[in-house]
C-alpha atoms as a PDB file:
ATOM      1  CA  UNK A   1       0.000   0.000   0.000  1.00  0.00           C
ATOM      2  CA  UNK A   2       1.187   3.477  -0.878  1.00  0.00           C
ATOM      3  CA  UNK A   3       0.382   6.519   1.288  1.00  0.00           C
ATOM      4  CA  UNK A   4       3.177   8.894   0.139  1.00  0.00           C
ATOM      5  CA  UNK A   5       2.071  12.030  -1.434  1.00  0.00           C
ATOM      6  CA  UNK A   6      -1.088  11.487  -0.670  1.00  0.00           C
ATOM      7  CA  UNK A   7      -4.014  13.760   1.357  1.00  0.00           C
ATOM      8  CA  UNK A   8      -4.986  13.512   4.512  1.00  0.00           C
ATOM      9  CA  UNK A   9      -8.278  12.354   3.390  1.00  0.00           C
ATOM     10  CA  UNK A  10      -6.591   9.584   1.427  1.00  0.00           C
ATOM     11  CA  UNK A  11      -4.468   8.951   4.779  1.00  0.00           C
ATOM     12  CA  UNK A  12      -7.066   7.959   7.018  1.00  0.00           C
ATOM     13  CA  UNK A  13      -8.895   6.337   4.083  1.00  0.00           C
ATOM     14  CA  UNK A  14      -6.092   4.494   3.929  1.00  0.00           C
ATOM     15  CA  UNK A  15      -5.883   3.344   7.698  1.00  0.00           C
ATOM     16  CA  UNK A  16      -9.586   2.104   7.333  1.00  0.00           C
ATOM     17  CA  UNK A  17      -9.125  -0.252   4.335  1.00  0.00           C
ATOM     18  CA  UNK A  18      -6.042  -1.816   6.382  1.00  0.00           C
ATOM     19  CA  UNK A  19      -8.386  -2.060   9.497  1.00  0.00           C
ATOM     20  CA  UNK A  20     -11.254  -3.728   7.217  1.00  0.00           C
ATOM     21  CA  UNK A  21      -8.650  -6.053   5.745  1.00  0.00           C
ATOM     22  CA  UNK A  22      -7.325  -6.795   9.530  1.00  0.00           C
ATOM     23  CA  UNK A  23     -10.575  -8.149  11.010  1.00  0.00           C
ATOM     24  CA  UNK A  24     -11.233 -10.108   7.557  1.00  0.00           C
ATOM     25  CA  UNK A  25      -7.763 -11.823   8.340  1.00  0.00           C
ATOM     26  CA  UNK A  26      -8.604 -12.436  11.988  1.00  0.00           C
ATOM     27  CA  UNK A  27     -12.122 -13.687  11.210  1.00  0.00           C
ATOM     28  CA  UNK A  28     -10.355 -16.362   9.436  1.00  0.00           C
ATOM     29  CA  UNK A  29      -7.121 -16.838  11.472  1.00  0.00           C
ATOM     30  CA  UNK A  30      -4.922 -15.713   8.531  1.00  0.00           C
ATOM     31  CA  UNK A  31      -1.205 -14.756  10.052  1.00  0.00           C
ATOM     32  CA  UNK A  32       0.332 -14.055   6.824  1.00  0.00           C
ATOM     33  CA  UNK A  33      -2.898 -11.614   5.784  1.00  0.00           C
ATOM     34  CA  UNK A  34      -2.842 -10.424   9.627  1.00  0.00           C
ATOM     35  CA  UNK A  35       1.000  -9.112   9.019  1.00  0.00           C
ATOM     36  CA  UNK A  36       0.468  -7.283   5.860  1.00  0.00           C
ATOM     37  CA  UNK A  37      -2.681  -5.413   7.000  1.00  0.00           C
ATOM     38  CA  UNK A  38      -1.212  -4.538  10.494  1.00  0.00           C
ATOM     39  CA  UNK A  39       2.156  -3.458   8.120  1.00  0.00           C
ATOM     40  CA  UNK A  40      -0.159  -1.179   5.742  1.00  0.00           C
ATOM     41  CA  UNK A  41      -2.167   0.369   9.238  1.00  0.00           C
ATOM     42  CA  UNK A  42       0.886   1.304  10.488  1.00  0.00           C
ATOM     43  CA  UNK A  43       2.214   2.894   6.847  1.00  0.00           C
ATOM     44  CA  UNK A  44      -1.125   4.658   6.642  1.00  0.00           C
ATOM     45  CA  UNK A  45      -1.347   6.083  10.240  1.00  0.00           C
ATOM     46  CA  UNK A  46       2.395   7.403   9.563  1.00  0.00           C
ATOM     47  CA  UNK A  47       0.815   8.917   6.915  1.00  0.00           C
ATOM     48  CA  UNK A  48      -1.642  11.033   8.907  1.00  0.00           C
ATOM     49  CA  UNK A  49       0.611  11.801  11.493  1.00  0.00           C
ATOM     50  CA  UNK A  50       3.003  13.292   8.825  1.00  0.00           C
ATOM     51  CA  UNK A  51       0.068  15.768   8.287  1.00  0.00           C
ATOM     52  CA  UNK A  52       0.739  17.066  12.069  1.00  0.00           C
ATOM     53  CA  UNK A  53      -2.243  18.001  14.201  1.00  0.00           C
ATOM     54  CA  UNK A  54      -4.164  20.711  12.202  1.00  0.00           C
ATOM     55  CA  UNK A  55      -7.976  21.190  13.035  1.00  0.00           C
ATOM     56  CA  UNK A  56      -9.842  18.622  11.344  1.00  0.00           C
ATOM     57  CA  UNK A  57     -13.239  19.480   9.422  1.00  0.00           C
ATOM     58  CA  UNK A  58     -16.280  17.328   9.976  1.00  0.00           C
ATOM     59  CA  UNK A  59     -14.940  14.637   7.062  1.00  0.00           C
ATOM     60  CA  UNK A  60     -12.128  13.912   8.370  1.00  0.00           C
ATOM     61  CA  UNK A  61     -13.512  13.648  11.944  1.00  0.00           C
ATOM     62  CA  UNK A  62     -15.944  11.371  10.540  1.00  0.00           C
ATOM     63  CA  UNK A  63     -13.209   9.287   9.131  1.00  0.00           C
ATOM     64  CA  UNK A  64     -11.165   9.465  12.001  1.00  0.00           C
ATOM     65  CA  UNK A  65     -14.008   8.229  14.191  1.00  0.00           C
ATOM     66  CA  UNK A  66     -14.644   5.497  11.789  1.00  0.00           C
ATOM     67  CA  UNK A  67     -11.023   3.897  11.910  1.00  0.00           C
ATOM     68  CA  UNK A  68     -11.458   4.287  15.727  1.00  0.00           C
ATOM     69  CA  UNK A  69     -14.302   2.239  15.678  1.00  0.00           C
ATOM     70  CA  UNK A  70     -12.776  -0.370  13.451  1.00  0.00           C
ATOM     71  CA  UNK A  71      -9.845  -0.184  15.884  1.00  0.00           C
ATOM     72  CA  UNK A  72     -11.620  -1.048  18.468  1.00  0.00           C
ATOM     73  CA  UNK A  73     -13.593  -4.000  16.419  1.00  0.00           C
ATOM     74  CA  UNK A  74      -9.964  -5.682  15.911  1.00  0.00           C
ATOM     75  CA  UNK A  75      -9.345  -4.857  19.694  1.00  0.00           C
ATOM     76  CA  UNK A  76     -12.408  -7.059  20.585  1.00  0.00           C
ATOM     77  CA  UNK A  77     -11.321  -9.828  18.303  1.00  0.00           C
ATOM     78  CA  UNK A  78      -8.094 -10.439  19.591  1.00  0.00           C
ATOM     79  CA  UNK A  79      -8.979 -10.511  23.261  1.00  0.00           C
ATOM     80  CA  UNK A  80     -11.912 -12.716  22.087  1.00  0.00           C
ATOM     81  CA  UNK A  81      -9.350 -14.777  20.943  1.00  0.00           C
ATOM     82  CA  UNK A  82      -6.371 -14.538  23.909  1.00  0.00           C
ATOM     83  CA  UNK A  83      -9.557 -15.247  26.050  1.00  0.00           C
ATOM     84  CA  UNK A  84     -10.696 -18.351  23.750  1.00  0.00           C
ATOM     85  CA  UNK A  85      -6.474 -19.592  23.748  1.00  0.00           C
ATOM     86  CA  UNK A  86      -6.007 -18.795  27.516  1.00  0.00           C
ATOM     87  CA  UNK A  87      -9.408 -21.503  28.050  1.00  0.00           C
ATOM     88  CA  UNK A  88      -7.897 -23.945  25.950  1.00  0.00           C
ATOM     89  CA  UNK A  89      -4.419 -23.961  27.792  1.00  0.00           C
ATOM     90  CA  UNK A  90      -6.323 -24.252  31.052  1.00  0.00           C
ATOM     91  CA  UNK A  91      -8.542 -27.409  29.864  1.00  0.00           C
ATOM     92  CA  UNK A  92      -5.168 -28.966  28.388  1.00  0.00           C
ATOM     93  CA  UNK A  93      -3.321 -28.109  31.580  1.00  0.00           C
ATOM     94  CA  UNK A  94      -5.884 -29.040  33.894  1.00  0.00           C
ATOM     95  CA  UNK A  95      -6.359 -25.742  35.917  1.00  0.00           C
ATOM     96  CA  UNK A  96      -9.736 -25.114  34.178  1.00  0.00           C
ATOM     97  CA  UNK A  97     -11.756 -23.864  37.097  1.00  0.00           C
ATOM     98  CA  UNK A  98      -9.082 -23.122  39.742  1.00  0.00           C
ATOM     99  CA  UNK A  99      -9.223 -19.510  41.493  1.00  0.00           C
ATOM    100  CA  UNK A 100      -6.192 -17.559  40.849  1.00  0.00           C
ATOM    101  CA  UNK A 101      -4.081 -17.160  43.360  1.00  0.00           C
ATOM    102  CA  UNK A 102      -4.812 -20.618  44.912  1.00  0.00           C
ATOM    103  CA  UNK A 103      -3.195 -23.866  45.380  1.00  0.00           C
ATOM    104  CA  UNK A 104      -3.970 -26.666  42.696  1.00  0.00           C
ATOM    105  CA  UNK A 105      -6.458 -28.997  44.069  1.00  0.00           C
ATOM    106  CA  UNK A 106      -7.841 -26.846  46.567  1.00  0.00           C
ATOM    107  CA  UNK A 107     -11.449 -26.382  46.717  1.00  0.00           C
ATOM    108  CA  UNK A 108     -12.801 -22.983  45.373  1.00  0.00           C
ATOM    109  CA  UNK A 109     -14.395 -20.495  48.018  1.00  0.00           C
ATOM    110  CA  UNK A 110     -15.913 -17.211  46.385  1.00  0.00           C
ATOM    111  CA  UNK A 111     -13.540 -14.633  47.362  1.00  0.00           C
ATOM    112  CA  UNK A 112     -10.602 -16.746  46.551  1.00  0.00           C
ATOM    113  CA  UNK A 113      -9.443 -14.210  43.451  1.00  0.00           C
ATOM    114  CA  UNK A 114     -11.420 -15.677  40.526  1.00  0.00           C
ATOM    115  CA  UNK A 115     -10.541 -13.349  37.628  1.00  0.00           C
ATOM    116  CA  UNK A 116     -13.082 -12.399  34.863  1.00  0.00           C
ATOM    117  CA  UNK A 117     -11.475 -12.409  31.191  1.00  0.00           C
ATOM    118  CA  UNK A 118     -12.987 -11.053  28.605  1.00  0.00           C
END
């Protein structure tokens, strides 16, 4: 993806494609499609920044507040998915159900530390 020479329009534009194409490669667990739209995010939001910090009329806010919302969609994803790893580890390991902070085997007593992970 190019971003050189481009607007600041074009910038955040930019950064919103590579966001689209980032939750389309985490929806299907694709690493290699993961790494070139996380590369191309990063290009693009160099790009903006290059623009400095200059008021912003309503389009570009607009646009902004879209790629923050898209942001935050591939935010939810991946903890979706450290959550959905972190379970599987604990079923393979055995220490499915155990209270953090206590001793394995132990019986669980509310109060004990049991963490909530979203």
């Amino acid at each position: 993806m190019t971003v050189l020479g481009t607007t600041r329009r074009d910038a955040l534009i930019a950064v919103i494609e590579a966001l689209h194409a980032e939750i389309a490669a985490l929806k299907v667990n694709d690493v290699a499609g993961l790494e070139a739209a996380t590369q191309d995010k990063l290009a693009a939001i160099e790009a903006v920044a290059a623009f400095g910090t200059a008021p912003a009329g309503e389009e570009l806010r607009g646009l902004a507040e879209e790629a923050q919302r898209l942001n935050d969609t591939c935010r939810i994803y991946v903890n979706l998915m450290a959550a959905n790893v972190r379970r599987r580890l604990q079923t393979l390991t055995g220490a499915a159900g155990v209270a953090v902070g206590s001793a394995p085997g132990t019986v669980y007593r509310p109060g004990m530390g049991m963490a909530a992970y979203a």
